[in-house]
Protein backbone atom coordinates (compact mmCIF):
# COMPACT_ATOMS: atom_id res chain seq x y z
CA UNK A 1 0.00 0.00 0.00
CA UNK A 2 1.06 3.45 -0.85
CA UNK A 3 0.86 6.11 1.39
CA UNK A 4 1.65 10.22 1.24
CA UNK A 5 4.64 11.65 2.97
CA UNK A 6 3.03 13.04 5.28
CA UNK A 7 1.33 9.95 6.54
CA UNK A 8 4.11 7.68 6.37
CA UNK A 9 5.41 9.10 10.26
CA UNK A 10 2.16 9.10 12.19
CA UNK A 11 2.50 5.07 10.61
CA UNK A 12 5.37 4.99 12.13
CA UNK A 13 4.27 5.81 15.36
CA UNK A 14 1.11 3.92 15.78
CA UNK A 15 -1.19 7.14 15.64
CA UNK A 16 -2.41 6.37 11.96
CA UNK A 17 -4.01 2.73 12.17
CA UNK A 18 -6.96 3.42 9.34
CA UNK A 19 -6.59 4.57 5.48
CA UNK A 20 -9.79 5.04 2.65
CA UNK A 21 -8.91 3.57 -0.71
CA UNK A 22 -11.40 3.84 -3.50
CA UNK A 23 -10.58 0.29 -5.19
CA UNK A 24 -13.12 -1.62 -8.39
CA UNK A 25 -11.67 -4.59 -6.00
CA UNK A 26 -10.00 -4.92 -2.69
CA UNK A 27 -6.31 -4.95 -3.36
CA UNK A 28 -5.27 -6.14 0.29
CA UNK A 29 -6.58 -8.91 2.50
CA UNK A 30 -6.58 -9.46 5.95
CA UNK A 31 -3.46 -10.81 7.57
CA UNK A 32 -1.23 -9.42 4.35
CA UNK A 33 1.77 -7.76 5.37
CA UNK A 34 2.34 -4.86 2.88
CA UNK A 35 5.32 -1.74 2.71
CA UNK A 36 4.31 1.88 3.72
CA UNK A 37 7.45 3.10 2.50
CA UNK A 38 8.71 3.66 5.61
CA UNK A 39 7.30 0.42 7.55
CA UNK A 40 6.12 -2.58 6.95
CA UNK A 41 2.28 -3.13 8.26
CA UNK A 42 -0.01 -6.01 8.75
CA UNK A 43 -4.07 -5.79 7.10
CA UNK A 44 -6.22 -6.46 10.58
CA UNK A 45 -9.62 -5.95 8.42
CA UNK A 46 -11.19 -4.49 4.74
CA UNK A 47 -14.73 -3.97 4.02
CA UNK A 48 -16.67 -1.60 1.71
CA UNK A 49 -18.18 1.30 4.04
CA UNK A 50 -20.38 4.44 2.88
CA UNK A 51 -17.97 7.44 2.86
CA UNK A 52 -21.07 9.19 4.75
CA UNK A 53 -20.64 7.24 7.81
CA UNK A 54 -16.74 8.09 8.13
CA UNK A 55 -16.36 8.84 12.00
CA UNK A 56 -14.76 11.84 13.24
CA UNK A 57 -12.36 8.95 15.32
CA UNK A 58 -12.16 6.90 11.97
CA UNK A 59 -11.07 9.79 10.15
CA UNK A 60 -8.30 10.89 12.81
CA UNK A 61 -7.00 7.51 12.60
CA UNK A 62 -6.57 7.91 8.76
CA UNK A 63 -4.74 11.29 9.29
CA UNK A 64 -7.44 13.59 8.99
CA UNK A 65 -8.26 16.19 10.90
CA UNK A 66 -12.21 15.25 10.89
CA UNK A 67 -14.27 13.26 8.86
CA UNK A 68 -15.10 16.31 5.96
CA UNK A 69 -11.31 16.27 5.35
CA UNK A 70 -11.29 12.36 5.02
CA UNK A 71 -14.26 12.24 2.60
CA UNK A 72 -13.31 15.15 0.39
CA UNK A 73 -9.87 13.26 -0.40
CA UNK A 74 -11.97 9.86 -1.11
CA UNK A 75 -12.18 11.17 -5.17
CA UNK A 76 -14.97 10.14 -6.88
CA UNK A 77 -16.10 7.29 -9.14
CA UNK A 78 -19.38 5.70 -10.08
CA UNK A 79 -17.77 2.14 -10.80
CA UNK A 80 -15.50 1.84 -7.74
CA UNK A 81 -16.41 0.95 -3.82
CA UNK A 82 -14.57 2.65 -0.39
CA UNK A 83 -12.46 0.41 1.54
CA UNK A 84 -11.92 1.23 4.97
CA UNK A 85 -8.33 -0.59 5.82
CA UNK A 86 -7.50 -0.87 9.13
CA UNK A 87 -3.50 -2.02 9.99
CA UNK A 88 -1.15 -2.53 12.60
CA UNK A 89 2.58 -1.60 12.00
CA UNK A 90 4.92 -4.61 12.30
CA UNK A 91 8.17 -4.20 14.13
CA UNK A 92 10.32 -6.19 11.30
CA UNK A 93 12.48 -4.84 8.29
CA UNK A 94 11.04 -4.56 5.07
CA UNK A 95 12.25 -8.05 2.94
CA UNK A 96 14.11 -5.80 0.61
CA UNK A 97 16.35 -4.06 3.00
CA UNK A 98 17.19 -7.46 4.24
CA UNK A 99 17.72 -9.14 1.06
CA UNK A 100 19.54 -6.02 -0.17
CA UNK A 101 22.67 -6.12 2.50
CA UNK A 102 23.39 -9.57 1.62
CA UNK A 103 27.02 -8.87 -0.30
CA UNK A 104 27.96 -12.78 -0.70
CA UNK A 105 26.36 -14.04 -3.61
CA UNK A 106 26.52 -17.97 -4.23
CA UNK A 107 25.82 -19.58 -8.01
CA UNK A 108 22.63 -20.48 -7.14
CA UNK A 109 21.57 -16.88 -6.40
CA UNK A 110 23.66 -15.48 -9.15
CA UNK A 111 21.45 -17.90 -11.55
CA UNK A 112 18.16 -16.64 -9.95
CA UNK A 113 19.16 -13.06 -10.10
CA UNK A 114 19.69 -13.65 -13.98
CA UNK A 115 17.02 -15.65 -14.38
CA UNK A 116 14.78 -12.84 -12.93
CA UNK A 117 16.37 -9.73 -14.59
CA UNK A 118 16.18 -11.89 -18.47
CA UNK A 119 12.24 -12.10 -17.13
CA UNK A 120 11.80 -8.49 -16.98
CA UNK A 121 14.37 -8.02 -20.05
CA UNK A 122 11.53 -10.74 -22.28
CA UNK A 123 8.63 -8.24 -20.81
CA UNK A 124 9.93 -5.02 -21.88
CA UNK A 125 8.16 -3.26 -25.09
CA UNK A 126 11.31 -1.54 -25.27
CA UNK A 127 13.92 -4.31 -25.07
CA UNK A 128 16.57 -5.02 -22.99
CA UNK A 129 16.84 -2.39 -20.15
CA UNK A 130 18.28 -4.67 -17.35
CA UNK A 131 21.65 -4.46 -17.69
CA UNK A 132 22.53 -0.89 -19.02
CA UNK A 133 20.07 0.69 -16.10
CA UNK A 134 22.39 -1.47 -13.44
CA UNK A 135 25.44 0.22 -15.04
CA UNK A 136 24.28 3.82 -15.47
CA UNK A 137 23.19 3.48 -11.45
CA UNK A 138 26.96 2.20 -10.79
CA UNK A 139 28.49 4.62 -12.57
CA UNK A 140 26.31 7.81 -11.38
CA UNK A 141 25.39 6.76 -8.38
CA UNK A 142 23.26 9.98 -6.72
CA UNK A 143 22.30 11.22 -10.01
CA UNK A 144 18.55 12.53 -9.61
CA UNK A 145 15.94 10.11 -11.95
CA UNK A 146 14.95 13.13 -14.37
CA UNK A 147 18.78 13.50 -15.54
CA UNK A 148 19.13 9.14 -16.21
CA UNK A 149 15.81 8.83 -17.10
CA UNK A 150 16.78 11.35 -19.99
CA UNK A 151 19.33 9.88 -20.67
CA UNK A 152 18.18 6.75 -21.75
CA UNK A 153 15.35 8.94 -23.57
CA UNK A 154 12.77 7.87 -21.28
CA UNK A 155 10.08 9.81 -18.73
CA UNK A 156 10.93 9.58 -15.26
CA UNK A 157 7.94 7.80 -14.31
CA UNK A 158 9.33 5.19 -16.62
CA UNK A 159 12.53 5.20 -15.64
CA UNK A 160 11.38 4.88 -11.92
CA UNK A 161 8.89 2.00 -12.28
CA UNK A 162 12.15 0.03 -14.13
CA UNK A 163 14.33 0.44 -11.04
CA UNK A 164 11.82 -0.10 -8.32
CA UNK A 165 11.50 -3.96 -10.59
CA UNK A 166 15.46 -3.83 -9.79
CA UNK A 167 14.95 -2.68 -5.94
CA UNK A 168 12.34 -5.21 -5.88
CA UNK A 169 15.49 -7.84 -6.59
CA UNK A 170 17.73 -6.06 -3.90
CA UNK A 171 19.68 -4.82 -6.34
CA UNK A 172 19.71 -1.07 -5.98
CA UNK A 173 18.41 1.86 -2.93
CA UNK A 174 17.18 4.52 -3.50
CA UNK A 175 18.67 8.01 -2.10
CA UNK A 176 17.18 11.16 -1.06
CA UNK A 177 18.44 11.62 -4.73
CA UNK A 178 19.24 9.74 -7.04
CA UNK A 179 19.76 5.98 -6.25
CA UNK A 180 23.01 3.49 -6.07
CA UNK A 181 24.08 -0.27 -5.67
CA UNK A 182 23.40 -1.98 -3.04
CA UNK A 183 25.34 -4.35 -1.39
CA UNK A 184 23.47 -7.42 -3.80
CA UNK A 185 23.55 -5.51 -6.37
CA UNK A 186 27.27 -4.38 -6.60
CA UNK A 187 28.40 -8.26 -5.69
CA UNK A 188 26.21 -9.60 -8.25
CA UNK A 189 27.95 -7.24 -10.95
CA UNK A 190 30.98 -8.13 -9.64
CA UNK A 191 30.36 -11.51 -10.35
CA UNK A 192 28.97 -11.39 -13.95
CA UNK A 193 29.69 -9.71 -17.32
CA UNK A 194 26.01 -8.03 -17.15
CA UNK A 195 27.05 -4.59 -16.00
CA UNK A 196 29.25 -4.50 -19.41
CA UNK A 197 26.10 -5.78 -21.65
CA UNK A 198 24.87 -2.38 -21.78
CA UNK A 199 25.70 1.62 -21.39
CA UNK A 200 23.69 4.37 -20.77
CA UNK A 201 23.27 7.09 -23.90
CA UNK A 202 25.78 10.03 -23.22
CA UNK A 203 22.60 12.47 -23.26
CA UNK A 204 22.94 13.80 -20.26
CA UNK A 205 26.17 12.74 -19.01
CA UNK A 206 27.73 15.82 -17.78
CA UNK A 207 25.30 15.06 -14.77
CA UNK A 208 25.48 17.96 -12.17
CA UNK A 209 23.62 16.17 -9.56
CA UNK A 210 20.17 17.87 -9.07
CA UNK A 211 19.40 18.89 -5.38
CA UNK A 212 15.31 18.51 -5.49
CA UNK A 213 14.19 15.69 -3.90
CA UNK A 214 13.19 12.33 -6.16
CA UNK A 215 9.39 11.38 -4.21
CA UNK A 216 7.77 8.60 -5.25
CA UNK A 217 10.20 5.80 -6.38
């Protein structure tokens, strides 16, 4: 589950316990643990409710001041029900971070990690993206997703969606801008010729790091 910024501390501190999502279908279940970006949290319930009957309490939970503020953010739609999601934050790491710091890679991971990044290579309209967007994040590490994403002639929301598949693998973080190697990710090119199977475009390259914040990766 996605959450705003702003939500993503009051998550973190057990005061937010309740979110509204506007779904055709429920896209959690109970007992599903799920990422906040920040946390990880467990599903305790999900039902359809009537945005009418939002609850002052029920609407502070969700990070709303009252339960006006909580409906006018539900947006709209004749074809689509509101969820009420209730959660519990769960004091564990998020799998990725985990996976990520592992730096000692053995042949049967390096095979899975190929096996998984030629999956995503088969899937892509565009071709093979894998290995060149591994290389361009080694070599520029901190380099803020507008300036690669152009450089590969891509939008950013493109760009981004193709490494969170990559973060997914705990092969790259991201940083407050910009994103590097992690610790999987940099053993696992040490260990194979894939970094060198691809280069980013030069568009670009002069790459004074940009200082706004990347949000959403």
């Amino acid at each position: 589950m996605l959450f705003e910024l702003r939500l993503r501390e009051g998550i973190h501190d057990g005061t937010i316990t309740v979110a509204y999502r506007r779904w055709r279908r429920t896209q959690v279940v109970a007992g599903g643990h799920y990422r906040t970006g920040l946390d990880m949290v467990e599903v305790v319930s999900v039902r359809i409710v009537d945005p009418a009957r939002i609850t002052t309490v029920d609407a502070r939970r969700a990070g709303y001041p009252d339960a006006t503020a909580a409906r006018a953010a539900i947006r709209e739609s004749d074809d689509a029900s509101v969820f009420r999601v209730e959660f519990r934050r769960l004091d564990v790491p998020d799998p990725r971070d985990t996976l990520a710091a592992a730096d000692e890679l053995t042949e049967v991971d390096i095979a899975e990690i190929d096996h998984r990044l030629d999956r995503l290579d088969r899937a892509s309209r565009r071709g093979p993206w894998t290995a060149s967007t591994l290389a361009a994040i080694a070599e520029r590490p901190g380099i803020a997703a507008p300036i690669l994403a152009a450089s590969f002639g891509l939008e950013t929301i493109v760009f981004k969606r193709s490494v969170r598949s990559l973060k997914a693998l705990g092969l790259t973080h991201s940083l407050r801008v910009g994103y590097r190697l992690a610790p999987r990710g940099a053993a696992y090119l040490a260990a194979t010729s894939r970094a060198a199977a691809g280069r980013p475009t030069a568009a670009g390259r002069d790459g004074a790091a940009a200082t706004k914040t990347d949000e959403h990766r």
